[in-house]
C-alpha atoms as a PDB file:
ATOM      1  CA  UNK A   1      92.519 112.206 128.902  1.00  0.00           C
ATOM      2  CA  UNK A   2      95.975 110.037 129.059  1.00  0.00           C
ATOM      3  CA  UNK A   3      93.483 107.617 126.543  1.00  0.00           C
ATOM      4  CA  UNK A   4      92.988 110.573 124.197  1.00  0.00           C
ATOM      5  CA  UNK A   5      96.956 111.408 124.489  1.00  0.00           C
ATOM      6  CA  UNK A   6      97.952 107.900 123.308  1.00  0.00           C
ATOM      7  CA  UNK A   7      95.407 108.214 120.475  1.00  0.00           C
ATOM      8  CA  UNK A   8      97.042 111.625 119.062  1.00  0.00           C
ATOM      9  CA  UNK A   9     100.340 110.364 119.221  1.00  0.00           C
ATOM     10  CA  UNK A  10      99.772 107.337 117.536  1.00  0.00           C
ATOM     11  CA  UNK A  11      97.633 109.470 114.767  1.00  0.00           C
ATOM     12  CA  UNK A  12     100.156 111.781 114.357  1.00  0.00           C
ATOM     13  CA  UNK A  13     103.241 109.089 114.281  1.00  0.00           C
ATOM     14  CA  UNK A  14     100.320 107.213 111.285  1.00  0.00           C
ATOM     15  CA  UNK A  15      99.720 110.462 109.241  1.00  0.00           C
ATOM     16  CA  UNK A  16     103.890 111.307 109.471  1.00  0.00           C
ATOM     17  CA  UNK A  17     104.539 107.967 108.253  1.00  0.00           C
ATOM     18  CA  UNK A  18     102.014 107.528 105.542  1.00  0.00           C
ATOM     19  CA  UNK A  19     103.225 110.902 104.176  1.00  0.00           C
ATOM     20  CA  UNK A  20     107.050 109.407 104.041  1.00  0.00           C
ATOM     21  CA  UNK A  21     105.647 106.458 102.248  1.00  0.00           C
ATOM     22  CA  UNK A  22     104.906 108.389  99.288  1.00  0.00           C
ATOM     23  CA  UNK A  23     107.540 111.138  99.823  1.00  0.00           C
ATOM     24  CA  UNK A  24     110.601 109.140  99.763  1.00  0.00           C
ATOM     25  CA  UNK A  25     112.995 108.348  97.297  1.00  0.00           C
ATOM     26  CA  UNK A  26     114.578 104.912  98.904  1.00  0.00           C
ATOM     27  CA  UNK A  27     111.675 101.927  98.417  1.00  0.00           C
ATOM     28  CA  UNK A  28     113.296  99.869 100.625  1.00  0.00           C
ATOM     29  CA  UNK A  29     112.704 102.947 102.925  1.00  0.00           C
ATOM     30  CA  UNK A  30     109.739 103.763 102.208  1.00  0.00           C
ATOM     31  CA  UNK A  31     108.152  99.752 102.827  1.00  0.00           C
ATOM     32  CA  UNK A  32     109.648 100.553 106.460  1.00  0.00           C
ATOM     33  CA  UNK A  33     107.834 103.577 106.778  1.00  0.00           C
ATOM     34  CA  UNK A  34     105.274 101.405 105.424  1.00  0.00           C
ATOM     35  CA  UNK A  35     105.569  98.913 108.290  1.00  0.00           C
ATOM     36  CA  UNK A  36     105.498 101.443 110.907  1.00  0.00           C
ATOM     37  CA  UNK A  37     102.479 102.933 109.830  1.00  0.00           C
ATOM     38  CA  UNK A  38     100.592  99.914 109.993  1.00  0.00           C
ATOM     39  CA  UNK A  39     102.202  99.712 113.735  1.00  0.00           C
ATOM     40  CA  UNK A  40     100.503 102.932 114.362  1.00  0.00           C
ATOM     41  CA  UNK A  41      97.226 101.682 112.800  1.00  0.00           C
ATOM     42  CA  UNK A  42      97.297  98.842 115.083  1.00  0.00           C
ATOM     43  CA  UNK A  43      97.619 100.449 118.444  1.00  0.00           C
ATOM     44  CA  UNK A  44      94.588 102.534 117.345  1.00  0.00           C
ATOM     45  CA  UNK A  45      92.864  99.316 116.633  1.00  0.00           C
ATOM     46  CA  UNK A  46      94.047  98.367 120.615  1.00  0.00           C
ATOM     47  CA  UNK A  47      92.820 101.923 121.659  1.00  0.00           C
ATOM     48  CA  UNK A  48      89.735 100.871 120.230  1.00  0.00           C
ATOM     49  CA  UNK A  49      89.489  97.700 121.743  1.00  0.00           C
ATOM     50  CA  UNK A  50      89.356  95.435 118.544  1.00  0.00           C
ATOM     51  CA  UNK A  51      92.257  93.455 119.143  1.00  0.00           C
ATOM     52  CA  UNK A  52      91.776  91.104 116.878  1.00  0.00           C
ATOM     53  CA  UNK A  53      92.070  93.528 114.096  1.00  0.00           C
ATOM     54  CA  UNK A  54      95.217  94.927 115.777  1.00  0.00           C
ATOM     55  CA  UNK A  55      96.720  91.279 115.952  1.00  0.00           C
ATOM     56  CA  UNK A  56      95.599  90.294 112.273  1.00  0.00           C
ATOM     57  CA  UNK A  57      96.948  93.746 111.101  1.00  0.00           C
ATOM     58  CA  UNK A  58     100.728  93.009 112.646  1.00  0.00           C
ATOM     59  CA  UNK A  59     100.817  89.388 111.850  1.00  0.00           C
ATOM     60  CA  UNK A  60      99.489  89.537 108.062  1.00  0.00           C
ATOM     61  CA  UNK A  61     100.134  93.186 106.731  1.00  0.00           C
ATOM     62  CA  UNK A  62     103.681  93.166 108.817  1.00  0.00           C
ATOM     63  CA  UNK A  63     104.903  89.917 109.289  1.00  0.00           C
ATOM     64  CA  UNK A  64     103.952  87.914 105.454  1.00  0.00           C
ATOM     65  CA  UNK A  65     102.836  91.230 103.396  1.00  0.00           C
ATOM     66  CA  UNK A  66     105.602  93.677 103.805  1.00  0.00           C
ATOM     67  CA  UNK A  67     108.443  91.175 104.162  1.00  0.00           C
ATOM     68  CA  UNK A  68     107.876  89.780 100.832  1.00  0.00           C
ATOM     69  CA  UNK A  69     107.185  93.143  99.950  1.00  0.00           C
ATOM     70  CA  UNK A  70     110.758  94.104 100.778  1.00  0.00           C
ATOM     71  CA  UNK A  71     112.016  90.559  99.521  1.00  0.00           C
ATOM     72  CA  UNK A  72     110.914  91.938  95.936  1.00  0.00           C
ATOM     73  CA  UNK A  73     111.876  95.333  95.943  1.00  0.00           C
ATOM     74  CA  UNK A  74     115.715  94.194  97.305  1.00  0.00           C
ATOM     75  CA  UNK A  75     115.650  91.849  94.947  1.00  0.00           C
ATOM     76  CA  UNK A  76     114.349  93.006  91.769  1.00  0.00           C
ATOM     77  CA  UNK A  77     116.245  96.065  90.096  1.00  0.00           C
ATOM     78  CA  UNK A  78     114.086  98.592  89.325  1.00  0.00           C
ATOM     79  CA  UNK A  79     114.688 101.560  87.449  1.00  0.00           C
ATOM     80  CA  UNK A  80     112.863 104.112  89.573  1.00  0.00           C
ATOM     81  CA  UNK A  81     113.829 106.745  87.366  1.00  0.00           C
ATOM     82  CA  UNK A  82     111.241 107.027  84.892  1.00  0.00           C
ATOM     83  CA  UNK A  83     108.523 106.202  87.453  1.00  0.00           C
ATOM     84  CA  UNK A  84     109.407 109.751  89.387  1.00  0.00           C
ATOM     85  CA  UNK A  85     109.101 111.538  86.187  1.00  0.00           C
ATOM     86  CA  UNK A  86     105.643 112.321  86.390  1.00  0.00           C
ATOM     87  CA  UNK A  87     105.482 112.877  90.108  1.00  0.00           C
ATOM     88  CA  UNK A  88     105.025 116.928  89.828  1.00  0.00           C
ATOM     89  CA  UNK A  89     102.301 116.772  86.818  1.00  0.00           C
ATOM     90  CA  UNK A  90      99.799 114.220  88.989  1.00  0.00           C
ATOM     91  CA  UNK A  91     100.734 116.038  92.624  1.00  0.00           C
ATOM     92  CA  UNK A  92      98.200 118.857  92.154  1.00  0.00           C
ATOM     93  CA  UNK A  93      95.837 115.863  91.131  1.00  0.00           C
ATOM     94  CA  UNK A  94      96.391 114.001  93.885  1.00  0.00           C
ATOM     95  CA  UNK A  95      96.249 116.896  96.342  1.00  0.00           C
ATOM     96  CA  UNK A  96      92.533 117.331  95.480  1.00  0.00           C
ATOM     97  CA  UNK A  97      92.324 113.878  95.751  1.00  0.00           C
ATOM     98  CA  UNK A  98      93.530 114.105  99.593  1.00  0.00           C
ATOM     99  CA  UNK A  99      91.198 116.973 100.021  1.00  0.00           C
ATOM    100  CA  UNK A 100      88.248 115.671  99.306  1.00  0.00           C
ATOM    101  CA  UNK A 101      89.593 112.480 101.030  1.00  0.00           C
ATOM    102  CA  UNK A 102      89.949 114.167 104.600  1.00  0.00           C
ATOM    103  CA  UNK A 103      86.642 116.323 103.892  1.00  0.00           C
ATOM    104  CA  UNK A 104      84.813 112.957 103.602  1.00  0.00           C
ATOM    105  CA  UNK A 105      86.497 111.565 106.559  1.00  0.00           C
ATOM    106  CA  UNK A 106      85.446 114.412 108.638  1.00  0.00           C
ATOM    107  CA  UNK A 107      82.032 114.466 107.471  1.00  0.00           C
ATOM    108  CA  UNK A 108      81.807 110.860 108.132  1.00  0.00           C
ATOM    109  CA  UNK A 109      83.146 111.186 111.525  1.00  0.00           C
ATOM    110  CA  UNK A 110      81.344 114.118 112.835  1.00  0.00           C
ATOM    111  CA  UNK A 111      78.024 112.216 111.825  1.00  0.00           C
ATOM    112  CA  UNK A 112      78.681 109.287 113.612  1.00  0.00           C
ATOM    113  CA  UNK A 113      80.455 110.890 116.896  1.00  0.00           C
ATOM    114  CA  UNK A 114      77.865 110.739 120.116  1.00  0.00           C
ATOM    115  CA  UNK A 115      76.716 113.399 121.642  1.00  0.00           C
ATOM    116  CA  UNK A 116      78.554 114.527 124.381  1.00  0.00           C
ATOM    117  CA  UNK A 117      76.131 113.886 127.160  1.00  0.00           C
ATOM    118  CA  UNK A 118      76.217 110.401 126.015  1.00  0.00           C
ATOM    119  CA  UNK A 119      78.895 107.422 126.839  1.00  0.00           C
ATOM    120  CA  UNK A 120      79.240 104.590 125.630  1.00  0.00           C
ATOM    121  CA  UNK A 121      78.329 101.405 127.186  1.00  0.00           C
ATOM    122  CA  UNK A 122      81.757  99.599 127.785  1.00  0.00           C
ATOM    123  CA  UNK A 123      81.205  95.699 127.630  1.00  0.00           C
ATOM    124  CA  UNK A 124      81.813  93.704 130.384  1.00  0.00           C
ATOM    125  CA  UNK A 125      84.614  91.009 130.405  1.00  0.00           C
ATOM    126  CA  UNK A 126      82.782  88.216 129.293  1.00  0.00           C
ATOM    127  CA  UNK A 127      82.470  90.139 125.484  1.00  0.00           C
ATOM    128  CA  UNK A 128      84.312  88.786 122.709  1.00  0.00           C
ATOM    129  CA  UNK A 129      85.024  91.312 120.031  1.00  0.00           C
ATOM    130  CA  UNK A 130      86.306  88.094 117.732  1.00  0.00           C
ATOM    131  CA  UNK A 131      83.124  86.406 118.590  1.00  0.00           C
ATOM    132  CA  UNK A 132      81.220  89.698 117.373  1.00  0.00           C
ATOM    133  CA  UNK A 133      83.627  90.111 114.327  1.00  0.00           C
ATOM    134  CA  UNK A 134      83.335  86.456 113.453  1.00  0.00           C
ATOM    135  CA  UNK A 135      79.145  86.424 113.483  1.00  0.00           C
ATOM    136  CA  UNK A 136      78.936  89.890 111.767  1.00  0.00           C
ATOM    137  CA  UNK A 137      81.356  88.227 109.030  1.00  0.00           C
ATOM    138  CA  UNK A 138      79.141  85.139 108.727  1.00  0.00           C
ATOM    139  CA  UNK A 139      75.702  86.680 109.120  1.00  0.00           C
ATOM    140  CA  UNK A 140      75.319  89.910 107.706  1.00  0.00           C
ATOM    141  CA  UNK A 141      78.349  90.433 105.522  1.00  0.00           C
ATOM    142  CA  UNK A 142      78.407  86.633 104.354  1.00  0.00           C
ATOM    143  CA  UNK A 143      78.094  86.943 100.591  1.00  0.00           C
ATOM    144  CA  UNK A 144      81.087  89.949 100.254  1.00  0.00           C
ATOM    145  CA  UNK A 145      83.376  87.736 102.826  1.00  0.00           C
ATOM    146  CA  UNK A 146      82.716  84.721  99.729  1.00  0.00           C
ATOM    147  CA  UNK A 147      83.473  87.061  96.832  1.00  0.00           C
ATOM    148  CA  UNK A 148      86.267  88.567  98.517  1.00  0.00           C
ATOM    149  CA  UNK A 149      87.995  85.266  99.256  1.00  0.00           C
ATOM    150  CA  UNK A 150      86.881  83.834  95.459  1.00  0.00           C
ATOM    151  CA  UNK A 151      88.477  87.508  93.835  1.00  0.00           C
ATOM    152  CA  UNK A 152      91.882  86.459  96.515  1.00  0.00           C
ATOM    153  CA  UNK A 153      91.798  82.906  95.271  1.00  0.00           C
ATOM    154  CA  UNK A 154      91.687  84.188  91.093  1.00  0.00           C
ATOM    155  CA  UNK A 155      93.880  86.853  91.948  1.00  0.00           C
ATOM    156  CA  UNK A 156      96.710  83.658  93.604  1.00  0.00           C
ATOM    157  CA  UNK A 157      95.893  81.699  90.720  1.00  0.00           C
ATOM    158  CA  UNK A 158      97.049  84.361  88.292  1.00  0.00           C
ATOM    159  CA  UNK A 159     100.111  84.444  89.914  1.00  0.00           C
ATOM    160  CA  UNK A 160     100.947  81.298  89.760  1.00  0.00           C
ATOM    161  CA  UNK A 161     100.114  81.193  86.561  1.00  0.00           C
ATOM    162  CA  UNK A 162     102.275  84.599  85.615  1.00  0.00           C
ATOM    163  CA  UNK A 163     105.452  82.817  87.904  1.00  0.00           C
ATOM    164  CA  UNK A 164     105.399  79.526  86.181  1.00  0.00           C
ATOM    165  CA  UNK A 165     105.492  80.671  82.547  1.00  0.00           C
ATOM    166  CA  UNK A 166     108.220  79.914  81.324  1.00  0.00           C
ATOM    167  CA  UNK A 167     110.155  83.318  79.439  1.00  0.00           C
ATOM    168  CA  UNK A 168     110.493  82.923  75.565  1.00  0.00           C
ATOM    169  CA  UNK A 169     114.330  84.368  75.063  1.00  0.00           C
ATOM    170  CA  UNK A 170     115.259  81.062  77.418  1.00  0.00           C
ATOM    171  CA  UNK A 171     115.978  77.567  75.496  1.00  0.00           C
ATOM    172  CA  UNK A 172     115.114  74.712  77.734  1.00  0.00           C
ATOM    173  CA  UNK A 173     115.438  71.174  77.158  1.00  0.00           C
ATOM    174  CA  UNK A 174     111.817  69.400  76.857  1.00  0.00           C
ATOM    175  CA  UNK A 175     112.771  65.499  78.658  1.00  0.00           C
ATOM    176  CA  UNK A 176     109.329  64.598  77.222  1.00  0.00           C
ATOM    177  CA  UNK A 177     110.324  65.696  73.938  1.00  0.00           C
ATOM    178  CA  UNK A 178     113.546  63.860  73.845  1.00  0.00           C
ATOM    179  CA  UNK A 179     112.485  60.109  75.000  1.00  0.00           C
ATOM    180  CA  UNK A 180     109.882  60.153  72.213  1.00  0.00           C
ATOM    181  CA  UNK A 181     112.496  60.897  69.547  1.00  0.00           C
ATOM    182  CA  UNK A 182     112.895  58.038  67.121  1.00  0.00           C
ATOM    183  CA  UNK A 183     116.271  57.109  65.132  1.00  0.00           C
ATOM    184  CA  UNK A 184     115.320  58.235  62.063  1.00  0.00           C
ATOM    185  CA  UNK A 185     114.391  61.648  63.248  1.00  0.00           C
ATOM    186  CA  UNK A 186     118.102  61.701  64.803  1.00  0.00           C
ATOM    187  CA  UNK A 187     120.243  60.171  61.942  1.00  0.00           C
ATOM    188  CA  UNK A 188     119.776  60.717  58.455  1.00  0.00           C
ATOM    189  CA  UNK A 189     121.519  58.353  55.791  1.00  0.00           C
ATOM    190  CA  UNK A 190     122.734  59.042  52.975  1.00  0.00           C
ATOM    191  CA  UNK A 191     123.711  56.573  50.001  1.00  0.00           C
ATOM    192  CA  UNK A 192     126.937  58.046  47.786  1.00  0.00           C
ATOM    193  CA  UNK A 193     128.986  56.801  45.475  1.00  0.00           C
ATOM    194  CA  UNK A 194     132.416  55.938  45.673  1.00  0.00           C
ATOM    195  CA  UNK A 195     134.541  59.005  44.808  1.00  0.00           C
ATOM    196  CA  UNK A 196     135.964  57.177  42.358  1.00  0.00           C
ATOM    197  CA  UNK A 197     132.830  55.960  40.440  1.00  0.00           C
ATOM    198  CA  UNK A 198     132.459  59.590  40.368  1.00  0.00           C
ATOM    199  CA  UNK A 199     135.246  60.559  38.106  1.00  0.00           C
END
């Protein structure tokens, strides 16, 4: 019962704070609410006894994901103005959206809840839910785990690649450029006459 308590709280603190994600105006405020929603996600995780996933969630998503999340947005000056322009056309779009989100959800959930003459087996204290995590990865779920980390490793590359070009409306000197210049493509001479051979 004081299990189930936890649970609702933290549900209702994750469902609060997802919804002032995308209600908002601030972004800076709204990566926060960001950050304590996946706080809520994680003690859900430890409610569930994968604590592994709780731990990855807080160290990636929270420690390296949001803070250069809010590194960018604090950083970068973005007009936000025309980006709220269309919220009211797409919100009756993305209600239905949520709708048949949380339908699915509950369909999904009410097929796979036991009966309730059943528990479940709790392991004993020798089980590893890393150890279970780590040979479902590698066994059964080997060849999405590869293309996952090949379509992360593309996706860093592109990056990279987007960061390090250089902009066009800069002029930058080119070192290369200038040691292979030559004298004659520096000075240019020019024979004249005398002024007065001239006149």
């Amino acid at each position: 019962m004081f299990e189930q308590a936890i649970f609702y709280a933290f549900a209702g603190l994750l469902i609060l704070s997802a919804s002032m994600v995308i209600t908002v105006r601030n972004p800076v405020m709204a990566a926060l609410f960001l950050v304590l929603s996946f706080f809520s996600s994680a003690a859900i995780w430890l409610l569930l006894e994968a604590e592994f996933l709780a731990i990855a969630l807080v160290l990636v998503y929270v420690g390296a994901v949001m803070v250069l999340f809010l590194f960018v947005v604090m950083m970068l000056d973005i007009n936000l103005a025309p980006l709220r322009e269309g919220f009211a056309r797409y919100l009756p779009l993305g209600i239905a959206v949520a709708v048949v989100m949380v339908v699915a959800m509950g369909t999904v959930v009410s097929t796979l809840s036991p009966a309730p003459d059943q528990e479940a087996a709790s392991p004993g204290p020798a089980y590893s839910n890393t150890a279970a995590l780590g040979e479902a990865l590698y066994t059964d779920y080997l060849y999405p785990f590869e293309i996952a980390g090949a379509i992360l490793l593309v996706a860093i590359i592109a990056a990279i690649a987007l960061t390090m070009r250089p902009p066009r409306s800069t002029k930058s000197q080119k070192p290369g450029q200038q040691v292979a210049v030559s004298k004659g493509d520096r000075l240019k001479v020019i024979k004249m006459k005398p002024e007065s051979e001239q006149q």
